[in-house]
PDB file of N, CA and C in Angstrom:
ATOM      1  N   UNK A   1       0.797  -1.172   0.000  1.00  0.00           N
ATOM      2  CA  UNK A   1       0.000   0.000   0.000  1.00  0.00           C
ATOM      3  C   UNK A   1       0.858   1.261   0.000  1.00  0.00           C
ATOM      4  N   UNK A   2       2.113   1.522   0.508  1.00  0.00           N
ATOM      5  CA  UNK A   2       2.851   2.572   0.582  1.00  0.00           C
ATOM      6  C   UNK A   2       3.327   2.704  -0.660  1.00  0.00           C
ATOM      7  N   UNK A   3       3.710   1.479  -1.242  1.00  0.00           N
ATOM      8  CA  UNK A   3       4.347   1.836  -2.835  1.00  0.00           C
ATOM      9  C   UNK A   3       3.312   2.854  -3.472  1.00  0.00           C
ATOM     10  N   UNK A   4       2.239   2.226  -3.434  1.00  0.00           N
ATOM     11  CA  UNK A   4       1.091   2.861  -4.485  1.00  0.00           C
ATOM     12  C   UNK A   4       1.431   3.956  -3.894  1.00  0.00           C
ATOM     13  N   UNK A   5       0.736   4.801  -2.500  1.00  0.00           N
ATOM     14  CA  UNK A   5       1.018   5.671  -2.355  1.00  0.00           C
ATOM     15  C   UNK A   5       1.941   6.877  -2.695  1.00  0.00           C
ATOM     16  N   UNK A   6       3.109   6.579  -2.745  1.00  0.00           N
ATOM     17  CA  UNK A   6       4.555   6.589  -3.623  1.00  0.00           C
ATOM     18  C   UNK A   6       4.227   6.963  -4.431  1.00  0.00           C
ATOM     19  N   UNK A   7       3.709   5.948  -5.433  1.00  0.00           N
ATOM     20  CA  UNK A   7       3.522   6.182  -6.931  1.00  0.00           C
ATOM     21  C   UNK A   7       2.446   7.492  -6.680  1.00  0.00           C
ATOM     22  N   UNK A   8       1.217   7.466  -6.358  1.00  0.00           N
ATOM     23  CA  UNK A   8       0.244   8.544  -6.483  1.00  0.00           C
ATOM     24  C   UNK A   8       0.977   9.580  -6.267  1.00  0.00           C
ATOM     25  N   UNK A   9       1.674   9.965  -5.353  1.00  0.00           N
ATOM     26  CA  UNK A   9       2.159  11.023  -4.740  1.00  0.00           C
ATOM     27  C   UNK A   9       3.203  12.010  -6.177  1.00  0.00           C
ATOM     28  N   UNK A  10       4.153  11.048  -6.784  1.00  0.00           N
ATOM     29  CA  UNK A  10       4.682  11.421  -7.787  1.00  0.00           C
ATOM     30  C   UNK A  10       3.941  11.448  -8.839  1.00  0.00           C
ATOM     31  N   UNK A  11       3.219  10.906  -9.351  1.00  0.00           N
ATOM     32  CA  UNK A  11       2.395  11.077 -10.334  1.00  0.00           C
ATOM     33  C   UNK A  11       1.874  12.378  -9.936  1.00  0.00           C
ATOM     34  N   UNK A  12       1.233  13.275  -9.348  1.00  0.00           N
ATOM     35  CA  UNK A  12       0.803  14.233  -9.115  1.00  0.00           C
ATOM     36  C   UNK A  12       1.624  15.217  -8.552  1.00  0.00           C
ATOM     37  N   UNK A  13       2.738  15.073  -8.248  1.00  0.00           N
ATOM     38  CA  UNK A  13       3.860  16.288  -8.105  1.00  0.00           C
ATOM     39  C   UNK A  13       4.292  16.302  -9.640  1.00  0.00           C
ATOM     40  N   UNK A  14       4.736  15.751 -10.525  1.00  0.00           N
ATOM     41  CA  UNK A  14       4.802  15.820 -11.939  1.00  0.00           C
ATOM     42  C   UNK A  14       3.781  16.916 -12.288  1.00  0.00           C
ATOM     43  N   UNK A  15       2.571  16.892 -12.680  1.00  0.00           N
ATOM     44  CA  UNK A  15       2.315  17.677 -13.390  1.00  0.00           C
ATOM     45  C   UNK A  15       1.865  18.990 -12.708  1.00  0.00           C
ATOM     46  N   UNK A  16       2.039  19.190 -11.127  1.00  0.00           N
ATOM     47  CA  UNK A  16       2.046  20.195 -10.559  1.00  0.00           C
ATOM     48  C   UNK A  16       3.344  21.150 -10.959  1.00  0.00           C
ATOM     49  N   UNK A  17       4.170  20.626 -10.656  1.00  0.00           N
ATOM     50  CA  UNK A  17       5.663  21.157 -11.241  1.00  0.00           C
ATOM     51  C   UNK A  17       5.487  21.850 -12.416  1.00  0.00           C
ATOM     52  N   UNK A  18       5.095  21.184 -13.259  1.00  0.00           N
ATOM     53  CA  UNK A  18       4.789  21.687 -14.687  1.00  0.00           C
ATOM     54  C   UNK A  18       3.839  23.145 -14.474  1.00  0.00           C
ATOM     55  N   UNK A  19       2.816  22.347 -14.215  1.00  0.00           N
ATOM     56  CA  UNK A  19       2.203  23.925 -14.027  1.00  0.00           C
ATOM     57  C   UNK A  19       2.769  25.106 -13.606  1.00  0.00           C
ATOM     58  N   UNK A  20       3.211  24.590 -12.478  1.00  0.00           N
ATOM     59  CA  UNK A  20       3.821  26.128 -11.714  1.00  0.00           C
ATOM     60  C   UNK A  20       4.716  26.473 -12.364  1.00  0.00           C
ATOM     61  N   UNK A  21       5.989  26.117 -13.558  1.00  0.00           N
ATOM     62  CA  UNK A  21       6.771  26.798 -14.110  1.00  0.00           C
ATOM     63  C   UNK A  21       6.280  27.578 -14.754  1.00  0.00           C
ATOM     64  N   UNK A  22       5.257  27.053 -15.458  1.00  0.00           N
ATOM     65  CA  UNK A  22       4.716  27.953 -16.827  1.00  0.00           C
ATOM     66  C   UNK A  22       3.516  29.087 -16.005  1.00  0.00           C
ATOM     67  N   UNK A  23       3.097  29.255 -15.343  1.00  0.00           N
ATOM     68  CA  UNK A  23       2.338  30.378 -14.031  1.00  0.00           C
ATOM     69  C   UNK A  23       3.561  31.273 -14.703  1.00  0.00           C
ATOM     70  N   UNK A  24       2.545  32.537 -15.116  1.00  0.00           N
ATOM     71  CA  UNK A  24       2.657  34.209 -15.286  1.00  0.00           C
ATOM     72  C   UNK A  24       3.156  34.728 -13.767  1.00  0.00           C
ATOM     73  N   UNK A  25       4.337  35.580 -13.478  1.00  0.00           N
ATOM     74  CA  UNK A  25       4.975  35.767 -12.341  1.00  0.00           C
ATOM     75  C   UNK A  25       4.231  37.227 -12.432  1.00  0.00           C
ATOM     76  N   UNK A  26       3.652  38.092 -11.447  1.00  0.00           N
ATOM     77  CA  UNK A  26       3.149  39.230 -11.726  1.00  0.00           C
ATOM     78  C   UNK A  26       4.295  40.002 -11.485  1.00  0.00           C
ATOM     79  N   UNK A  27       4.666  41.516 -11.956  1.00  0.00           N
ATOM     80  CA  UNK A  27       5.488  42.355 -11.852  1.00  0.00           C
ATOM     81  C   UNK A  27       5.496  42.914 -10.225  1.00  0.00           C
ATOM     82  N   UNK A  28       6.963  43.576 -10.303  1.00  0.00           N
ATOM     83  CA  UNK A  28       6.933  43.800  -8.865  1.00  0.00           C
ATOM     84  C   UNK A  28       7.250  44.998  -9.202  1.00  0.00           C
ATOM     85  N   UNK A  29       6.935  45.717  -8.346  1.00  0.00           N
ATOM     86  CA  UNK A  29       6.564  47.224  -8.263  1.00  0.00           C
ATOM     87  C   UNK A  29       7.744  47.852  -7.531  1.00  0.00           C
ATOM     88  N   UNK A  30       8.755  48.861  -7.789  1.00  0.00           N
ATOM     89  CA  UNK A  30       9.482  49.293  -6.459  1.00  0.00           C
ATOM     90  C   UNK A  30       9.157  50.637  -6.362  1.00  0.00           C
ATOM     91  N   UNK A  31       9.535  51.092  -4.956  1.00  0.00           N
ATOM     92  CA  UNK A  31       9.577  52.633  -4.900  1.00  0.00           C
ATOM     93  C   UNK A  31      10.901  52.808  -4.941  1.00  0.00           C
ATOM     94  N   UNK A  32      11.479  53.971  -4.710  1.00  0.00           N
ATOM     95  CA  UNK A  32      12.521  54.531  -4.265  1.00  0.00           C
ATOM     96  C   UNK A  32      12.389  55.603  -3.223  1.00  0.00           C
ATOM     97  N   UNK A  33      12.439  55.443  -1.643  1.00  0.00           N
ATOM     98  CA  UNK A  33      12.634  56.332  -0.988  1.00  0.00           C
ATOM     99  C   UNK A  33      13.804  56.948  -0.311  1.00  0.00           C
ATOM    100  N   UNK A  34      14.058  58.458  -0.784  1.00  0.00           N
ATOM    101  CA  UNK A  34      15.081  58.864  -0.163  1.00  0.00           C
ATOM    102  C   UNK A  34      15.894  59.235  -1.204  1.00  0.00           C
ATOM    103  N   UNK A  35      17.573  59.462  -1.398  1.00  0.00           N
ATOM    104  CA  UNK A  35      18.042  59.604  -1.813  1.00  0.00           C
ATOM    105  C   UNK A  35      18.808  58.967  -2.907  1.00  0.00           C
ATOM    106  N   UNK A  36      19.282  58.753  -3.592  1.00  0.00           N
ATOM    107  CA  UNK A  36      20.102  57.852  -4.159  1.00  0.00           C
ATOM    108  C   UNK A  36      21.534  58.400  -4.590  1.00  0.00           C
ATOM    109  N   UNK A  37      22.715  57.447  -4.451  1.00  0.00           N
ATOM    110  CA  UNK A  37      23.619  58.533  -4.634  1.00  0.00           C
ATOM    111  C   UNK A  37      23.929  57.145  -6.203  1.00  0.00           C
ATOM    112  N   UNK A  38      24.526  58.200  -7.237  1.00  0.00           N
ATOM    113  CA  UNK A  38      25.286  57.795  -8.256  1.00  0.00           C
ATOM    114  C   UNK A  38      26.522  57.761  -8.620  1.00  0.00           C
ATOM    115  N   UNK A  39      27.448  56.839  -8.512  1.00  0.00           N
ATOM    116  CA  UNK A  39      28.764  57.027  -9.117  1.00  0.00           C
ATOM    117  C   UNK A  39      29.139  57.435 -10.303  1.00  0.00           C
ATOM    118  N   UNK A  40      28.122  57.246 -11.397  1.00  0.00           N
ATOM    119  CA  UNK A  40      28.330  57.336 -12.428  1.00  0.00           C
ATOM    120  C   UNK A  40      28.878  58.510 -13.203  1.00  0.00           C
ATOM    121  N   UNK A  41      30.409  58.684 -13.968  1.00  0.00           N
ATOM    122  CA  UNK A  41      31.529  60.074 -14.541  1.00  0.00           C
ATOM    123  C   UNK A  41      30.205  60.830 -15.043  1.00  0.00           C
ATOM    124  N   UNK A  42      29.144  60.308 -15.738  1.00  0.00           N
ATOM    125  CA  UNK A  42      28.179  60.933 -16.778  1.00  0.00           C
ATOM    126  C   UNK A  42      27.776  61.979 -15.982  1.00  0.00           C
ATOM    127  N   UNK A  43      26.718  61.052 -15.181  1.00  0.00           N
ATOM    128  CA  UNK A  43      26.026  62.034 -14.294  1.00  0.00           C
ATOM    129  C   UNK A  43      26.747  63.185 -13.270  1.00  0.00           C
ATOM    130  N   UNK A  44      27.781  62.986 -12.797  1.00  0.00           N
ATOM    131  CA  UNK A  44      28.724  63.919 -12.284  1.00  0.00           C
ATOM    132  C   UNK A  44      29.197  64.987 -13.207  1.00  0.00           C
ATOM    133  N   UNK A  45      29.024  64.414 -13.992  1.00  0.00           N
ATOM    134  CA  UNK A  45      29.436  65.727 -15.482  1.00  0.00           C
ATOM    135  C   UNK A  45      27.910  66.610 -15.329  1.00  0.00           C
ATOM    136  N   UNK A  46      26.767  65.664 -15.692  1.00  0.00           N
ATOM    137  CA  UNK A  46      25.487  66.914 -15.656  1.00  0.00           C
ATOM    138  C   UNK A  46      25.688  67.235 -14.631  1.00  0.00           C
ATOM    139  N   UNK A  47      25.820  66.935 -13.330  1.00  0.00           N
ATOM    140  CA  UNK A  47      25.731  67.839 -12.416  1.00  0.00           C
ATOM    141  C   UNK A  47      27.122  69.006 -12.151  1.00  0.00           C
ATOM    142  N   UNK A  48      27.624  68.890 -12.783  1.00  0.00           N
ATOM    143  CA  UNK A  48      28.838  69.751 -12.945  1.00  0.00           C
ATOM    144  C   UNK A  48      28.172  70.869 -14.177  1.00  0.00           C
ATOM    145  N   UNK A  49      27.776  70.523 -14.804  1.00  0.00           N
ATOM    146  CA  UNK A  49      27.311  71.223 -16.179  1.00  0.00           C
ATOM    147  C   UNK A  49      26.269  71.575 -15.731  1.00  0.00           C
ATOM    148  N   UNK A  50      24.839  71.441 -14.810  1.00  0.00           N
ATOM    149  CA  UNK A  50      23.791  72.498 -14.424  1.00  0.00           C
ATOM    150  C   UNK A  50      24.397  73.238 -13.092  1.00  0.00           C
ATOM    151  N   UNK A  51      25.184  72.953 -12.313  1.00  0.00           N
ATOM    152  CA  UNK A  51      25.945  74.027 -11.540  1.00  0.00           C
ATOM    153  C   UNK A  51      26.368  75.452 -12.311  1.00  0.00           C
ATOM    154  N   UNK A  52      27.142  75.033 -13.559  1.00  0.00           N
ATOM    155  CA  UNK A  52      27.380  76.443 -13.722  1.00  0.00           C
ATOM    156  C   UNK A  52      26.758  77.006 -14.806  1.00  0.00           C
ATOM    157  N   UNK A  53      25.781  76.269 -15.472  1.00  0.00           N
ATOM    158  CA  UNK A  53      24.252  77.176 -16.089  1.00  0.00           C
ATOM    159  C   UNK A  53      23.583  77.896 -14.976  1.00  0.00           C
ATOM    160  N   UNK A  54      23.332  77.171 -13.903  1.00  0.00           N
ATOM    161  CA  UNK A  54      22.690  77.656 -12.770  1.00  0.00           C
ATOM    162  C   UNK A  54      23.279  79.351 -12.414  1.00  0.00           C
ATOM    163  N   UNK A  55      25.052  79.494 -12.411  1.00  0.00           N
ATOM    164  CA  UNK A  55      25.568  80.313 -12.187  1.00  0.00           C
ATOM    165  C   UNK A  55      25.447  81.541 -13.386  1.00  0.00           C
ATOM    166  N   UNK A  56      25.521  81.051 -14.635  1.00  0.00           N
ATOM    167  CA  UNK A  56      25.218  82.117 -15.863  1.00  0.00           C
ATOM    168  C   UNK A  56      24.168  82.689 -16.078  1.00  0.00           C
ATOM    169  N   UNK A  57      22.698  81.711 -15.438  1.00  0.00           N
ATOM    170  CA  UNK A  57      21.609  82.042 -15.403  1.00  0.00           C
ATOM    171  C   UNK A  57      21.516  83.460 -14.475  1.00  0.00           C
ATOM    172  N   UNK A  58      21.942  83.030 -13.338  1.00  0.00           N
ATOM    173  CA  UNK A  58      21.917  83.770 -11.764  1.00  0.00           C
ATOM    174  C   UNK A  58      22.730  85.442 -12.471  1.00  0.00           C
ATOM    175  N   UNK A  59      23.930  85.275 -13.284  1.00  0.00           N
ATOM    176  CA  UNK A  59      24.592  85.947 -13.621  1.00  0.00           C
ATOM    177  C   UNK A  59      23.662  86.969 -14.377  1.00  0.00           C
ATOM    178  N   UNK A  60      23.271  86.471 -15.464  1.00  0.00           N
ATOM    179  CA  UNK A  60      22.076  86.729 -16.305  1.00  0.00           C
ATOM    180  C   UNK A  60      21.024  87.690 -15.745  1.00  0.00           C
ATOM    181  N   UNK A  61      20.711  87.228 -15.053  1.00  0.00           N
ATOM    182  CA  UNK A  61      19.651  87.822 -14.011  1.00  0.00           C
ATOM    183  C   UNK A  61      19.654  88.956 -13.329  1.00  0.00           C
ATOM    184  N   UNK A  62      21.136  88.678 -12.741  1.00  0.00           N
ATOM    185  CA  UNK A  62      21.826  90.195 -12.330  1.00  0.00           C
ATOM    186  C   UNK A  62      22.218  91.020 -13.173  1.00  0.00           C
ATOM    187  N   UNK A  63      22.721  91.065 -13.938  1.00  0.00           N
ATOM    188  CA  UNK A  63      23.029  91.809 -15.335  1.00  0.00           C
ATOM    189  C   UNK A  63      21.237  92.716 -15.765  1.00  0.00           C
ATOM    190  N   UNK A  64      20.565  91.660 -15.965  1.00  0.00           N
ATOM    191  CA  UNK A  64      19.387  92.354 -16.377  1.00  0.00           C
ATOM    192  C   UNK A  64      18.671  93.252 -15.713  1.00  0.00           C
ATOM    193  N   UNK A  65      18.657  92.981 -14.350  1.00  0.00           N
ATOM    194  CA  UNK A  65      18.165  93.590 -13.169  1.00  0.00           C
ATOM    195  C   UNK A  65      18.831  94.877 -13.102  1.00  0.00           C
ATOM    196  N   UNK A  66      20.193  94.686 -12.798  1.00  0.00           N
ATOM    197  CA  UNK A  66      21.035  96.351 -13.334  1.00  0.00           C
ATOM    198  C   UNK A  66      20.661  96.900 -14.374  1.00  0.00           C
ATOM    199  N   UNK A  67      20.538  96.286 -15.884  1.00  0.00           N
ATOM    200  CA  UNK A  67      20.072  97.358 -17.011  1.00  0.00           C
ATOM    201  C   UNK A  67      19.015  97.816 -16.460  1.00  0.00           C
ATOM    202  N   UNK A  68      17.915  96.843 -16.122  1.00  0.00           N
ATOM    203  CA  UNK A  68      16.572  97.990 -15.828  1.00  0.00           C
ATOM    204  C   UNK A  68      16.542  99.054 -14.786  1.00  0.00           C
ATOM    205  N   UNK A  69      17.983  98.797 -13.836  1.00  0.00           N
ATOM    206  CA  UNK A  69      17.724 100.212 -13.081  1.00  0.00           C
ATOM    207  C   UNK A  69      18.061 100.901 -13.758  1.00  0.00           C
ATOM    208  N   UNK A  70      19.208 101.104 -14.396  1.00  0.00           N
ATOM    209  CA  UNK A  70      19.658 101.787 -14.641  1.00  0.00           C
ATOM    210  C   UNK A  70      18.786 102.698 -16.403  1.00  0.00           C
ATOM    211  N   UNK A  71      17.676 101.986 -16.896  1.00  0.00           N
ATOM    212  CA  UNK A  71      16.966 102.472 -17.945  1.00  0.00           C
ATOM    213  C   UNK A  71      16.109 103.395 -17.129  1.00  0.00           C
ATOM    214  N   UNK A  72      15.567 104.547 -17.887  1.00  0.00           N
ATOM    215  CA  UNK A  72      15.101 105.581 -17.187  1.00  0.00           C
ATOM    216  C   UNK A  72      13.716 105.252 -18.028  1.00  0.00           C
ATOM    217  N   UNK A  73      12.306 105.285 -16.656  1.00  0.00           N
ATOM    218  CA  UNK A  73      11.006 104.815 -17.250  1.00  0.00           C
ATOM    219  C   UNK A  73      10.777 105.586 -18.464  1.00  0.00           C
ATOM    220  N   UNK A  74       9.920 104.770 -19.267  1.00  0.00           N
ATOM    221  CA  UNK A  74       9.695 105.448 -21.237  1.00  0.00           C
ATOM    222  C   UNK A  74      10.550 105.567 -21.793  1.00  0.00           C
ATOM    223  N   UNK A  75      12.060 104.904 -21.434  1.00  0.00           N
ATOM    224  CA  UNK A  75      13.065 105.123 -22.757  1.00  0.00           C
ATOM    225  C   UNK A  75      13.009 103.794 -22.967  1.00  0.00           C
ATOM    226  N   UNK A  76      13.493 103.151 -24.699  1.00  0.00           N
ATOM    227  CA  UNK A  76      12.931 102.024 -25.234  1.00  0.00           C
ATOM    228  C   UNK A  76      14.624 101.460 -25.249  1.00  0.00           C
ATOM    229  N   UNK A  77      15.122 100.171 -24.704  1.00  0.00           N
ATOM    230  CA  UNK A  77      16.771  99.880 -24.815  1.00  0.00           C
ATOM    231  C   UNK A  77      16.762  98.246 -25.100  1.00  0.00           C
ATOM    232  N   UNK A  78      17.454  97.844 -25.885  1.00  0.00           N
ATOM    233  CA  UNK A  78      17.723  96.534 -26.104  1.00  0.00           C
ATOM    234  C   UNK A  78      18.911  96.249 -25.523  1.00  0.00           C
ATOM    235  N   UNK A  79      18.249  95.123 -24.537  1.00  0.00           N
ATOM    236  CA  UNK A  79      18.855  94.764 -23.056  1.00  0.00           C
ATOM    237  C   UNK A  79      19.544  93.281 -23.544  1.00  0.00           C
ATOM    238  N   UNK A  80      20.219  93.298 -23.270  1.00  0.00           N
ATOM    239  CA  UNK A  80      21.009  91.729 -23.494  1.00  0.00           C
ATOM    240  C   UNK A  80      21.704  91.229 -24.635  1.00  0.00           C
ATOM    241  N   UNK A  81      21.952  92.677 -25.442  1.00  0.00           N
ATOM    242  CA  UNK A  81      22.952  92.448 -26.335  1.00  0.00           C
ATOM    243  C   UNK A  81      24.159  92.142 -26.358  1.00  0.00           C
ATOM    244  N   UNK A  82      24.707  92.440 -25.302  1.00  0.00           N
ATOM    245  CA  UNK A  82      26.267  91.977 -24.861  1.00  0.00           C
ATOM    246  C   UNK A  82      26.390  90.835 -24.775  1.00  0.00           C
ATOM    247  N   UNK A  83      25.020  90.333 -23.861  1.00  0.00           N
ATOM    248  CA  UNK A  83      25.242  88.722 -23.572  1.00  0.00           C
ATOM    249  C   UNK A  83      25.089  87.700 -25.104  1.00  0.00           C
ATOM    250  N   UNK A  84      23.789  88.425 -25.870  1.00  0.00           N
ATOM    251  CA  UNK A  84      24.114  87.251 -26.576  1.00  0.00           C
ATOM    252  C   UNK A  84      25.242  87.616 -27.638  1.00  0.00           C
ATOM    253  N   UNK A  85      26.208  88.530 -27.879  1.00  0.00           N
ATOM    254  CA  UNK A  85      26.863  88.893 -28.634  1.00  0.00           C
ATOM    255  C   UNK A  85      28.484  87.940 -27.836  1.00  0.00           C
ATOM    256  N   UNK A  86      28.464  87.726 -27.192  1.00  0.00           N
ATOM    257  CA  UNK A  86      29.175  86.471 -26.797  1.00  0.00           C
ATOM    258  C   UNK A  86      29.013  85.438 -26.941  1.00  0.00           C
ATOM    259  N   UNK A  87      27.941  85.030 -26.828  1.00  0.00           N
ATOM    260  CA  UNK A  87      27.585  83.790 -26.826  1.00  0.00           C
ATOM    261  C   UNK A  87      27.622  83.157 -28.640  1.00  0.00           C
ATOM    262  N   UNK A  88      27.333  84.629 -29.539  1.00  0.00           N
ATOM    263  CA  UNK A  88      27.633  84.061 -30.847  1.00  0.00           C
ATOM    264  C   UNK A  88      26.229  84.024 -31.272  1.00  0.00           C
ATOM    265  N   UNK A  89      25.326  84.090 -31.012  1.00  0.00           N
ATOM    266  CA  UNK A  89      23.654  84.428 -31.342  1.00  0.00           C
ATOM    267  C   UNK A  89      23.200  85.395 -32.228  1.00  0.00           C
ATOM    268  N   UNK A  90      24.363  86.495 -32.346  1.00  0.00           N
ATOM    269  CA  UNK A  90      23.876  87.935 -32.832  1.00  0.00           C
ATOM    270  C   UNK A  90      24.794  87.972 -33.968  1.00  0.00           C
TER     271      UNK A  90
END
């Protein structure tokens, strides 16, 4: 009686096995909380490269802020010619 048993027992782990390989695994979802730090040369480069846009911008800003004090209200002045006349725009 145990043989049979035996036998039943494998006979029906067989095609359980089977099944469960071929079972659709559902996707797993992650978050990311917090920070992440990157080693990566690339990304150390963009962040090197929006640091000092950040600074030309800021620069920019100040520059413009001075022309307009210094324009007297109702006179008409084209402001930011210097800048883009460096930059190669003009």
């Amino acid at each position: 009686m145990s043989a049979a048993a035996v036998f039943v027992l494998l006979a029906a782990a067989i095609p359980a096995s089977i099944a469960m390989s071929t079972a659709t695994v559902t996707p797993v979802q992650a978050k990311i909380v917090g920070t992440v730090e990157v080693s990566s040369m690339d990304i150390d480069s963009l962040r090197r490269d929006l640091a000092t846009l950040k600074q030309e911008v800021d620069k920019l800003s100040s520059e413009l802020k001075e022309a307009q004090k210094k324009t007297p209200p109702g006179s008409v002045k084209k402001l930011g010619a210097s800048s883009r006349a460096r930059s190669g725009n003009e």
